[in-house]
C-alpha atoms as a PDB file:
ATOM      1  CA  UNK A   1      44.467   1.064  66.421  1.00  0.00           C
ATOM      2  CA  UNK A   2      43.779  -1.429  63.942  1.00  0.00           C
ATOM      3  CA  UNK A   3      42.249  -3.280  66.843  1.00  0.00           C
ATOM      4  CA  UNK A   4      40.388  -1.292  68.192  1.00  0.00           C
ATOM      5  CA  UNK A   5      38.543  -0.441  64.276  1.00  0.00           C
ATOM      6  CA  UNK A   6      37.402  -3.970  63.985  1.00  0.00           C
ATOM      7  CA  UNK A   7      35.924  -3.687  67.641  1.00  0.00           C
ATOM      8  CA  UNK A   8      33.933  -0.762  67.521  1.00  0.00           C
ATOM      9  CA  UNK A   9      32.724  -2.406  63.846  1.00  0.00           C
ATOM     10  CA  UNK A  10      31.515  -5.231  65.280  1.00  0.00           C
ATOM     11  CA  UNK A  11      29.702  -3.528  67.983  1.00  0.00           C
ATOM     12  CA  UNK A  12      27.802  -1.282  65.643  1.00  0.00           C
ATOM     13  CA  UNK A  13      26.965  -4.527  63.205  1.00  0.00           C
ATOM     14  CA  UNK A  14      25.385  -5.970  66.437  1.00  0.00           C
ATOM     15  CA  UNK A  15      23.549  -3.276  67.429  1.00  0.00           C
ATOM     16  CA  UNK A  16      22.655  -3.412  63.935  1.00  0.00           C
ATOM     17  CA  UNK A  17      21.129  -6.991  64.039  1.00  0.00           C
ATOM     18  CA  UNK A  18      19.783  -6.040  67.665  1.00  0.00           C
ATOM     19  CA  UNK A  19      17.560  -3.148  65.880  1.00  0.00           C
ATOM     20  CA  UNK A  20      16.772  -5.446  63.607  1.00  0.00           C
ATOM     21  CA  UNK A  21      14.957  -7.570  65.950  1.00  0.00           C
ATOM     22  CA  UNK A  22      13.389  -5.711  68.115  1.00  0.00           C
ATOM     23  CA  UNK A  23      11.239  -3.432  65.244  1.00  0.00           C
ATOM     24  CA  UNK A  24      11.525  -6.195  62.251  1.00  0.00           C
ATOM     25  CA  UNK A  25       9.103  -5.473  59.656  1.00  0.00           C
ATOM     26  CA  UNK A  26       5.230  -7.504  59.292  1.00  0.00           C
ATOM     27  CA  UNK A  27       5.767  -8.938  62.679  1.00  0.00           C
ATOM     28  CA  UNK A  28       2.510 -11.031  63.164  1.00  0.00           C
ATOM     29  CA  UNK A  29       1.688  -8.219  65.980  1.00  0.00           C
ATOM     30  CA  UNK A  30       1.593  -5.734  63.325  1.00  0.00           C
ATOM     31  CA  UNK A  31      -0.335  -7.690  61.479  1.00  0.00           C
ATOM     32  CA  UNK A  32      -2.966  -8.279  63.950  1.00  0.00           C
ATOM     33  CA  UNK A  33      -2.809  -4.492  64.844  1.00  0.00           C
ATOM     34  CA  UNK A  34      -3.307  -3.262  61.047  1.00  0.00           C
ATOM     35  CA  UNK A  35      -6.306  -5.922  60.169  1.00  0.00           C
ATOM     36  CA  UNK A  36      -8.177  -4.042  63.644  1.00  0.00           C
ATOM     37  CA  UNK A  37      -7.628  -0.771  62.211  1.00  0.00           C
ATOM     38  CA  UNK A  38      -9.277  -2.123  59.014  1.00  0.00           C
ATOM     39  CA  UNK A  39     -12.040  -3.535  61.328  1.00  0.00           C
ATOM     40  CA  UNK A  40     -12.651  -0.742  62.836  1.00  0.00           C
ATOM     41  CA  UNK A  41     -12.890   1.831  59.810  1.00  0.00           C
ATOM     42  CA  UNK A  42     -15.378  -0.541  58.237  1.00  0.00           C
ATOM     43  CA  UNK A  43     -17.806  -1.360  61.293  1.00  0.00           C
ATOM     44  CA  UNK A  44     -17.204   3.241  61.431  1.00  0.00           C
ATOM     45  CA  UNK A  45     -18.353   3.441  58.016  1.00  0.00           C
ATOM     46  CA  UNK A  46     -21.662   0.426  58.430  1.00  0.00           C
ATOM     47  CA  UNK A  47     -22.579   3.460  61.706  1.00  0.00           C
ATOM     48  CA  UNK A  48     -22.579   6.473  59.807  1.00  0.00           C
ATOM     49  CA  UNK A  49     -24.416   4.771  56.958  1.00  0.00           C
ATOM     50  CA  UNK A  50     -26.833   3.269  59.470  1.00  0.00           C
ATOM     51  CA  UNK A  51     -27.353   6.310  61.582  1.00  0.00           C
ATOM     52  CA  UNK A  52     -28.103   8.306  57.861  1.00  0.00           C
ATOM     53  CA  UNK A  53     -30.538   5.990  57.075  1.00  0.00           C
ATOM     54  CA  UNK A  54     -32.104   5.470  60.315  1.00  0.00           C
ATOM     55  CA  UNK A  55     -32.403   9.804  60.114  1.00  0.00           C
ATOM     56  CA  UNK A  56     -33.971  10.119  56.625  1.00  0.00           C
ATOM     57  CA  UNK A  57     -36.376   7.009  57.512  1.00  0.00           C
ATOM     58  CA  UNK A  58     -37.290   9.259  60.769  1.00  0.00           C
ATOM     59  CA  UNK A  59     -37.596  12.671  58.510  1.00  0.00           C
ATOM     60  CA  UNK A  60     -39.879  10.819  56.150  1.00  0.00           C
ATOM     61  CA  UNK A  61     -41.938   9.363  59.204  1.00  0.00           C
ATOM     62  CA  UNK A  62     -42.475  12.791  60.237  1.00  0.00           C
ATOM     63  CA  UNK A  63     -43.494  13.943  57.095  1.00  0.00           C
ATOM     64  CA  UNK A  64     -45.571  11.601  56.214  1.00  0.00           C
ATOM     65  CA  UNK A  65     -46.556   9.904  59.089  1.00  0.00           C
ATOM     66  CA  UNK A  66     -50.189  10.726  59.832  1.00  0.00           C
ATOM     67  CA  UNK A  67     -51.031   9.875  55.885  1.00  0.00           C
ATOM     68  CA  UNK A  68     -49.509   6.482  56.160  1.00  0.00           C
ATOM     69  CA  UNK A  69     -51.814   6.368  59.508  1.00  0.00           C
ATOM     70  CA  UNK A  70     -54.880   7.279  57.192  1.00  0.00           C
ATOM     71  CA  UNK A  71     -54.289   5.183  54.707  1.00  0.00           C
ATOM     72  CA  UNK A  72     -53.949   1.995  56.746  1.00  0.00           C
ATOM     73  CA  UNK A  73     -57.655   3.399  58.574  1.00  0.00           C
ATOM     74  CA  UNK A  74     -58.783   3.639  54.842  1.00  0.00           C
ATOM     75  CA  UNK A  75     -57.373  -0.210  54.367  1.00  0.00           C
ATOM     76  CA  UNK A  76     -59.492  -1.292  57.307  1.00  0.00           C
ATOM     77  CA  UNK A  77     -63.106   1.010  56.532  1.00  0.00           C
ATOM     78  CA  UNK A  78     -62.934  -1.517  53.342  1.00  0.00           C
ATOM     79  CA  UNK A  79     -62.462  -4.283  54.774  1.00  0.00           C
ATOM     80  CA  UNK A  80     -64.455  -4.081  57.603  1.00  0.00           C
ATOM     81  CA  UNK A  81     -67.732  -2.797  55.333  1.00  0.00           C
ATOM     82  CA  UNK A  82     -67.112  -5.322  52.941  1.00  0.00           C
ATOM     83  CA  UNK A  83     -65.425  -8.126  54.028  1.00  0.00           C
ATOM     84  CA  UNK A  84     -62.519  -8.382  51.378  1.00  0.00           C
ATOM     85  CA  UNK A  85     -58.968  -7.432  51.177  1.00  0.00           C
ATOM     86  CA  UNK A  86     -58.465  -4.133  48.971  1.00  0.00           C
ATOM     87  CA  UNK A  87     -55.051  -2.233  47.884  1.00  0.00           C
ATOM     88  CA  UNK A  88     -55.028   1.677  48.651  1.00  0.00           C
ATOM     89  CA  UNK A  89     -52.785   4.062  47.094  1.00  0.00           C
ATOM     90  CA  UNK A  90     -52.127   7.219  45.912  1.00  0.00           C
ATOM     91  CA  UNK A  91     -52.622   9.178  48.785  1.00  0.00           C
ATOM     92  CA  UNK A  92     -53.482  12.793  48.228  1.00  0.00           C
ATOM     93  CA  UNK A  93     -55.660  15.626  49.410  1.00  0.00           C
ATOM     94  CA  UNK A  94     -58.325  17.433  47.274  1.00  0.00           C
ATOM     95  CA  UNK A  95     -60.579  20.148  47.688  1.00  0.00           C
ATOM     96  CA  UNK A  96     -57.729  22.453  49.372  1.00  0.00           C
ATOM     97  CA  UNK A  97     -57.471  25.937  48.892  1.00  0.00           C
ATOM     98  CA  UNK A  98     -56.925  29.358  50.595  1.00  0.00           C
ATOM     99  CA  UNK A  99     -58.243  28.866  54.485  1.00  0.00           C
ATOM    100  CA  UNK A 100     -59.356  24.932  53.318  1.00  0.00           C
ATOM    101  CA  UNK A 101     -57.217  22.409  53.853  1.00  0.00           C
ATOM    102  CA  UNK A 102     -59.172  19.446  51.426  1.00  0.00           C
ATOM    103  CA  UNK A 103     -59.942  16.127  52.170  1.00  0.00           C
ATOM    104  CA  UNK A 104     -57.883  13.132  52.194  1.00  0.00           C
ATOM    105  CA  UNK A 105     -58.197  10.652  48.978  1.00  0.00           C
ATOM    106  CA  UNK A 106     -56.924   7.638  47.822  1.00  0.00           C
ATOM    107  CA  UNK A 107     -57.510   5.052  45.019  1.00  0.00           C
ATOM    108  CA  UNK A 108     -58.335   1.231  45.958  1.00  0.00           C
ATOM    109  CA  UNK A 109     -59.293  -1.838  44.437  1.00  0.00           C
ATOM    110  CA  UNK A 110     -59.847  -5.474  45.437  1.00  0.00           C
ATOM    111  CA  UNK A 111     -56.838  -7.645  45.560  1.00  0.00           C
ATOM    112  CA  UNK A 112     -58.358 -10.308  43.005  1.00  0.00           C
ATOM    113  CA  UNK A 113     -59.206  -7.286  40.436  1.00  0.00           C
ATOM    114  CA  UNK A 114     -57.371  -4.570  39.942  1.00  0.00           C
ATOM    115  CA  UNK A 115     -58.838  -2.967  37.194  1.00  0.00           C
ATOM    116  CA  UNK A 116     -61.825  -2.572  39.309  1.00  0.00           C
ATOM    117  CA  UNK A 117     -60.339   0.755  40.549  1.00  0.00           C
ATOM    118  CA  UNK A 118     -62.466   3.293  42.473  1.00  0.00           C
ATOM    119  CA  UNK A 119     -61.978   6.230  45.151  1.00  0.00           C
ATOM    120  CA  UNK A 120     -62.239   6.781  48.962  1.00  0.00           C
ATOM    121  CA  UNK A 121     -62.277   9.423  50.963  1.00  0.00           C
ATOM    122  CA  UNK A 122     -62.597  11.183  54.612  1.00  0.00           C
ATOM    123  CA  UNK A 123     -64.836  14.075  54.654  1.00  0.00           C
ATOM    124  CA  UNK A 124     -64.075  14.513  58.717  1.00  0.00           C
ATOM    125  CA  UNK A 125     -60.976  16.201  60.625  1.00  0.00           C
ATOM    126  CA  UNK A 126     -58.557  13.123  60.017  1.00  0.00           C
ATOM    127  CA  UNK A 127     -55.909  15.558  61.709  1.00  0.00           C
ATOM    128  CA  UNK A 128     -58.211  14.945  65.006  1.00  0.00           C
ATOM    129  CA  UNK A 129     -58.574  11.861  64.660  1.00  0.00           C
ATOM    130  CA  UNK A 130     -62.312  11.897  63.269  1.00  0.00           C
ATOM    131  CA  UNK A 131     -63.678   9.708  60.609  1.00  0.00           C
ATOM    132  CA  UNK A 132     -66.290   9.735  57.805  1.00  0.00           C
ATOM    133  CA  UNK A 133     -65.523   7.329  54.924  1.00  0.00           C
ATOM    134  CA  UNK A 134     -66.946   7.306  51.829  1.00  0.00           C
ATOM    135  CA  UNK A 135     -66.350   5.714  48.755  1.00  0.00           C
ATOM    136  CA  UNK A 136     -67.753   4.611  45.398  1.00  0.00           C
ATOM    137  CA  UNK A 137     -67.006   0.836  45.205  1.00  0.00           C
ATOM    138  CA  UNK A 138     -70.821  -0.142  44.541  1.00  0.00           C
ATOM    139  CA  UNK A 139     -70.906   2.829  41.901  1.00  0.00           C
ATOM    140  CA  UNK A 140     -68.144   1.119  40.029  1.00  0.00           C
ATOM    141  CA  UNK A 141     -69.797  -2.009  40.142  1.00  0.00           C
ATOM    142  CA  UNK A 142     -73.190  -1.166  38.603  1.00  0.00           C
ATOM    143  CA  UNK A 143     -71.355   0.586  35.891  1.00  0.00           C
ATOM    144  CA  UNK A 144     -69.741  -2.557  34.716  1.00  0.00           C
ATOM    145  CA  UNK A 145     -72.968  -4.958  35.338  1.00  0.00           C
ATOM    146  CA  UNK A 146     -75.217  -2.424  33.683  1.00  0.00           C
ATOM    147  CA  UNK A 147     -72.832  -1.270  30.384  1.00  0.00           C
ATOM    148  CA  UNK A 148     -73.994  -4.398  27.992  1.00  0.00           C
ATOM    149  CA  UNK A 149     -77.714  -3.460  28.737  1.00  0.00           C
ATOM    150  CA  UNK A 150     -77.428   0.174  28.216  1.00  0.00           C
ATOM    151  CA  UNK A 151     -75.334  -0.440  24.692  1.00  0.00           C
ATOM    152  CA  UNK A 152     -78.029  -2.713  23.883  1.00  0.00           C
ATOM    153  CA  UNK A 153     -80.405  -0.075  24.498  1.00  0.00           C
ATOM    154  CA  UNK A 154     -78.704   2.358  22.799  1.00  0.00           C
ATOM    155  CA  UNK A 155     -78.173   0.426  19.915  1.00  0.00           C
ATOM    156  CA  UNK A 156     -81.713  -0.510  19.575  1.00  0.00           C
ATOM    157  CA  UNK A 157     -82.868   3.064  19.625  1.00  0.00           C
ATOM    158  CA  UNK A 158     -80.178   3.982  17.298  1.00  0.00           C
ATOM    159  CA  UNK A 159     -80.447   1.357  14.854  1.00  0.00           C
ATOM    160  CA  UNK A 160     -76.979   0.287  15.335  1.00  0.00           C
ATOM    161  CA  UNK A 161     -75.459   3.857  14.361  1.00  0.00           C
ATOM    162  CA  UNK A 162     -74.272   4.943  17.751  1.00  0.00           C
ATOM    163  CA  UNK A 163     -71.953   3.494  20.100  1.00  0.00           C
ATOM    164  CA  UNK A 164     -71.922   4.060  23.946  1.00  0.00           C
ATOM    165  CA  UNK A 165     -68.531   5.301  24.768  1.00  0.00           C
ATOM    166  CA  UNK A 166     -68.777   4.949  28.806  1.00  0.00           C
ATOM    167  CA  UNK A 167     -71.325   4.578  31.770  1.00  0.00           C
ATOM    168  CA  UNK A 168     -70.551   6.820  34.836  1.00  0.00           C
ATOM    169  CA  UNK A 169     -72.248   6.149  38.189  1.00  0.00           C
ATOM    170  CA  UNK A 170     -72.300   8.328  41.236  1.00  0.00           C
ATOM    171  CA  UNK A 171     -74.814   7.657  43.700  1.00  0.00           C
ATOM    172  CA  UNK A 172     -75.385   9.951  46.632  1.00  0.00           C
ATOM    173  CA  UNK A 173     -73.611   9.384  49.994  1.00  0.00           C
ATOM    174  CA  UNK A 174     -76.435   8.016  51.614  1.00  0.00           C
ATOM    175  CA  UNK A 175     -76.996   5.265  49.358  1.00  0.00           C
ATOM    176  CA  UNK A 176     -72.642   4.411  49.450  1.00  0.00           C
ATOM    177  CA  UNK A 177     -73.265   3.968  52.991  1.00  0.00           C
ATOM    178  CA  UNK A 178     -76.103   1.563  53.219  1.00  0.00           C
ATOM    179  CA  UNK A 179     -74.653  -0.313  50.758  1.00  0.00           C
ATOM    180  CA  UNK A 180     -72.204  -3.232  52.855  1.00  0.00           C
ATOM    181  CA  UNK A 181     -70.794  -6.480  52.341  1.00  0.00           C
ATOM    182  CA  UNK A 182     -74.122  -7.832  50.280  1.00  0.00           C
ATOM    183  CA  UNK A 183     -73.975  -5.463  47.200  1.00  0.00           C
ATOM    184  CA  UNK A 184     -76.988  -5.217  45.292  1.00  0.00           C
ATOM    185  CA  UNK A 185     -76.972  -5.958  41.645  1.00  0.00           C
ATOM    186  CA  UNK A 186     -77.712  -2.683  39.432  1.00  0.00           C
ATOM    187  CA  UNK A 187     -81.644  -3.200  38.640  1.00  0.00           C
ATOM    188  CA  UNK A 188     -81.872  -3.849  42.508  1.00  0.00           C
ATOM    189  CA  UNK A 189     -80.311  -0.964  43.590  1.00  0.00           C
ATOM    190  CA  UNK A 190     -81.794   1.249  41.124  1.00  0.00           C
ATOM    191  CA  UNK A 191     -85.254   0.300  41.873  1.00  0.00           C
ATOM    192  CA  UNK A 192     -84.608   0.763  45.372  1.00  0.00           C
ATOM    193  CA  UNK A 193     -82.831   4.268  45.579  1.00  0.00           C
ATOM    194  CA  UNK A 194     -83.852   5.806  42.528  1.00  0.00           C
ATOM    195  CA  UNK A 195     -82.921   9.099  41.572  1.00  0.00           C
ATOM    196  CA  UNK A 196     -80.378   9.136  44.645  1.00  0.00           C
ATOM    197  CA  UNK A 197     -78.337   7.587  41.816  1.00  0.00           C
ATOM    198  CA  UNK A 198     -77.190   9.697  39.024  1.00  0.00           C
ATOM    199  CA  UNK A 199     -75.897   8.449  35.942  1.00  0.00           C
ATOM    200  CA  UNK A 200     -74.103   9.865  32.939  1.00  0.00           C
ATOM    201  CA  UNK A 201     -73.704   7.791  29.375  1.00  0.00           C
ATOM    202  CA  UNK A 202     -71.524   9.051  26.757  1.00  0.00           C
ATOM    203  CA  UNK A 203     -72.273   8.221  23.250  1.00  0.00           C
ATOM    204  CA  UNK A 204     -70.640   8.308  20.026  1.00  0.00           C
ATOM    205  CA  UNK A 205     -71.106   8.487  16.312  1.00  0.00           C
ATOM    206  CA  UNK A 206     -69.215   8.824  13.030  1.00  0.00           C
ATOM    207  CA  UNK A 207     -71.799  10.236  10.516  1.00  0.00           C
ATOM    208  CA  UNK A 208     -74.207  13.183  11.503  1.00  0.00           C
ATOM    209  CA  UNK A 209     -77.872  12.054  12.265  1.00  0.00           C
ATOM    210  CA  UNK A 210     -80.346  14.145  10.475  1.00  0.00           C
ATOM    211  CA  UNK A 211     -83.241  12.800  12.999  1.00  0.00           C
ATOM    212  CA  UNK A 212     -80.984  12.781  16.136  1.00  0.00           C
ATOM    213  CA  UNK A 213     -83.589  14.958  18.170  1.00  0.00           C
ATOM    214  CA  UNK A 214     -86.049  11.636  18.020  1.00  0.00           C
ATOM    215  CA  UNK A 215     -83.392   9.212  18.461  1.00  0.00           C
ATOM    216  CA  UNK A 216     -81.850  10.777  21.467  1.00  0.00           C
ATOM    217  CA  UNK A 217     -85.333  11.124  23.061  1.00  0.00           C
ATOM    218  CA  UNK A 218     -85.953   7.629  22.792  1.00  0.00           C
ATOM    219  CA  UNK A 219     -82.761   6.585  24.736  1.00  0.00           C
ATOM    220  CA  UNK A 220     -83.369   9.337  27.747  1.00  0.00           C
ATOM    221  CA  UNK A 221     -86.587   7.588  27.645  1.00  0.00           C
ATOM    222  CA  UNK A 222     -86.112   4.527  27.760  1.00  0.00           C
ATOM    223  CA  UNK A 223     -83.864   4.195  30.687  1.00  0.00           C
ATOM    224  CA  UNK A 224     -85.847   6.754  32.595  1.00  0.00           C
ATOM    225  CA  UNK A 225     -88.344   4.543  32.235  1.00  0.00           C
ATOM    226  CA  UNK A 226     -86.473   1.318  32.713  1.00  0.00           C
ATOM    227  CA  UNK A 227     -84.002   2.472  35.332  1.00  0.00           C
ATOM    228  CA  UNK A 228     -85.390   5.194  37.355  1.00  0.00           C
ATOM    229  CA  UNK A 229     -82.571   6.889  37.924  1.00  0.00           C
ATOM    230  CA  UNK A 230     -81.306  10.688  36.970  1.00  0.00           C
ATOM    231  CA  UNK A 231     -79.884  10.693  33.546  1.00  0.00           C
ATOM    232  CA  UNK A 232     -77.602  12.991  31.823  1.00  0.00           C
ATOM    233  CA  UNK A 233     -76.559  12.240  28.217  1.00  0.00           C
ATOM    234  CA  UNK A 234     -73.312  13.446  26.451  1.00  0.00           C
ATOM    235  CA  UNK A 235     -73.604  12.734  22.820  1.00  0.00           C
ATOM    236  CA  UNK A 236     -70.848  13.498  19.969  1.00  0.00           C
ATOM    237  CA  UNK A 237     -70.537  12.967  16.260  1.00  0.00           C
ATOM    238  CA  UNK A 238     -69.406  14.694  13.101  1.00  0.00           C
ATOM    239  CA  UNK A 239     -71.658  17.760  13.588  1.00  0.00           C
ATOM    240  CA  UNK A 240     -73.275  17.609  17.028  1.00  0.00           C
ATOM    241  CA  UNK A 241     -71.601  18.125  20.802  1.00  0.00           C
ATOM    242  CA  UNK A 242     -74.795  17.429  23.510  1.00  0.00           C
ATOM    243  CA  UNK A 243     -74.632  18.025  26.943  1.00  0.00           C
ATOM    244  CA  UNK A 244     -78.091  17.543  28.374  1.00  0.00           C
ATOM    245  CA  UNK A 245     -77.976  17.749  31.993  1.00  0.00           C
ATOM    246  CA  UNK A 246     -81.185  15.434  33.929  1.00  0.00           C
ATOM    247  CA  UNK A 247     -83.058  18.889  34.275  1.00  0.00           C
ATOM    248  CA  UNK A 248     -82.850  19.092  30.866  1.00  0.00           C
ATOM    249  CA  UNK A 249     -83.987  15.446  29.809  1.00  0.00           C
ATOM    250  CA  UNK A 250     -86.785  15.792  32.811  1.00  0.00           C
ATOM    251  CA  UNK A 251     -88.724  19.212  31.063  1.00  0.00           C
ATOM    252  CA  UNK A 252     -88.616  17.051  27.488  1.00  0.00           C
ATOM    253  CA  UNK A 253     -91.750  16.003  26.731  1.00  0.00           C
ATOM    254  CA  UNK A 254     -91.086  14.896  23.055  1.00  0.00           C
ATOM    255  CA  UNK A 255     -88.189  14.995  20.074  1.00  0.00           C
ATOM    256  CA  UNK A 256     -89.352  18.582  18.988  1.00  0.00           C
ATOM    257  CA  UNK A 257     -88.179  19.647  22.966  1.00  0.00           C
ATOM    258  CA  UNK A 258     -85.031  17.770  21.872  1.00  0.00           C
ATOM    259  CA  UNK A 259     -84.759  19.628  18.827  1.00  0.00           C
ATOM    260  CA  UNK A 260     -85.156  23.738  20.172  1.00  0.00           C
ATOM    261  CA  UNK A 261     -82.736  22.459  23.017  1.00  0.00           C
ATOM    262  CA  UNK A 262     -80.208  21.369  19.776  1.00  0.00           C
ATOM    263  CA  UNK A 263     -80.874  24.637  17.950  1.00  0.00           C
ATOM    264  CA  UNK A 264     -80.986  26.765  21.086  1.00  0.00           C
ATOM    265  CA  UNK A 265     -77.333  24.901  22.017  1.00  0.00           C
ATOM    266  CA  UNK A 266     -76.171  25.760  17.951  1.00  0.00           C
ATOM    267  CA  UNK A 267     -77.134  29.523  18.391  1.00  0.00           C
ATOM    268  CA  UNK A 268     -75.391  29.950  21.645  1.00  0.00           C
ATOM    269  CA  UNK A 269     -71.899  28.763  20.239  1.00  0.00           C
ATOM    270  CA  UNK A 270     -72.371  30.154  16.685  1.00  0.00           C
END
């Protein structure tokens, strides 16, 4: 009996060591087998992340696919009309309402100046393919080459006493599209297209003026008669907000007309 104890112990100590080999634990198999695994969750993961990306870059396309497709056309109108590069951004659409859909807009200006900033737009069915640029690149222009003249002007008439806040330009469509690579200087293109050009100064003042009415007849005069152009004049100091539209400066015949249009203005909002 004894005998046969030790024998059936030494068979179960080799089936022990037998076990033992054939599943031993971090075989280099396993090894191999666990770092795939690992391989194969990770290149998993790099799909899922690719094919989310991949969908949101395809939803955005979609959304905004015809305005990048604009804004690119808008890229090229500049640089085709006047031979420079130009940034565009901003896209938008203005003018939209109930039954309107608006026009497309952005904001541009040259790659060498970018505080030169002005606007373009399409006035045509963009969604058909149609085109009508516009913009107001020479307008910003002759607003910077003409602003040390006009405060000049303005300082003259006013004896140094009133400031001009701003110069606005905007010239009528026609005149934006003759206008191409050769931009005119200011005087040029004033005395050429005249009162196709509207412009609006804005001046400012800290005291009141008790003889504004002559003063601010002198200006409109002045650059009627310099510039040619329509005028309108918006004029602010302690006492006084003008508006005075170019109808208004074109039926003033002297500083008394200045003066009822004043007191007619005071009587209106008083």
């Amino acid at each position: 009996m004894i005998k046969s104890s030790a024998i059936k112990t030494k068979h179960a100590n080799a089936r022990k060591v037998q076990d033992g080999k054939r599943s031993p634990k971090n075989t280099p198999v396993q090894k191999v087998h666990s770092k795939l695994k690992s391989a194969r969750k990770r290149i998993s993961k790099f799909w899922i992340i690719a094919g989310v990306a991949i969908l949101i870059a395809a939803i955005y396309l979609l959304i905004n696919g015809g305005a990048l497709v604009e804004q690119h056309k808008m890229a090229q109108y500049l640089k085709e009309k006047y031979g420079k590069e130009f940034i565009v951004e901003n896209y938008r659409i203005e003018g939209g309402g109930i039954g309107v859909e608006g026009d497309p807009y952005v904001d541009a200006y040259p790659v060498d100046d970018s505080s030169l900033r002005f606007e373009v737009w399409n006035r045509a069915d963009y969604r058909k393919g149609e085109s009508a640029y516009s913009d107001t690149y020479p307008d910003r222009i002759w607003e910077r080459e003409s602003r040390n003249d006009i405060a000049n002007l303005v300082s003259k008439q006013f004896g140094g006493r009133a400031r001009l806040k701003s110069v606005r330009i905007n010239s009528n469509i026609e005149v934006g599209r003759a206008i191409t690579k050769n931009i005119p200087s200011y005087k040029d293109a004033f005395n050429k297209f005249g009162r196709k050009i509207y412009m609006t100064i804005s001046l400012e003042n800290d005291v009141n003026f008790d003889d504004l009415s002559e003063h601010i007849y002198r200006v409109a005069s002045e650059i009627r008669k310099q510039m040619g152009v329509m005028l309108a004049i918006d004029y602010h100091d302690s006492l006084h907000e003008l508006w005075l539209e170019d109808q208004d400066i074109s039926s003033m015949e002297s500083s008394s007309d200045v003066d009822k249009y004043i007191k007619r203005r005071w009587s209106e909002y008083n």
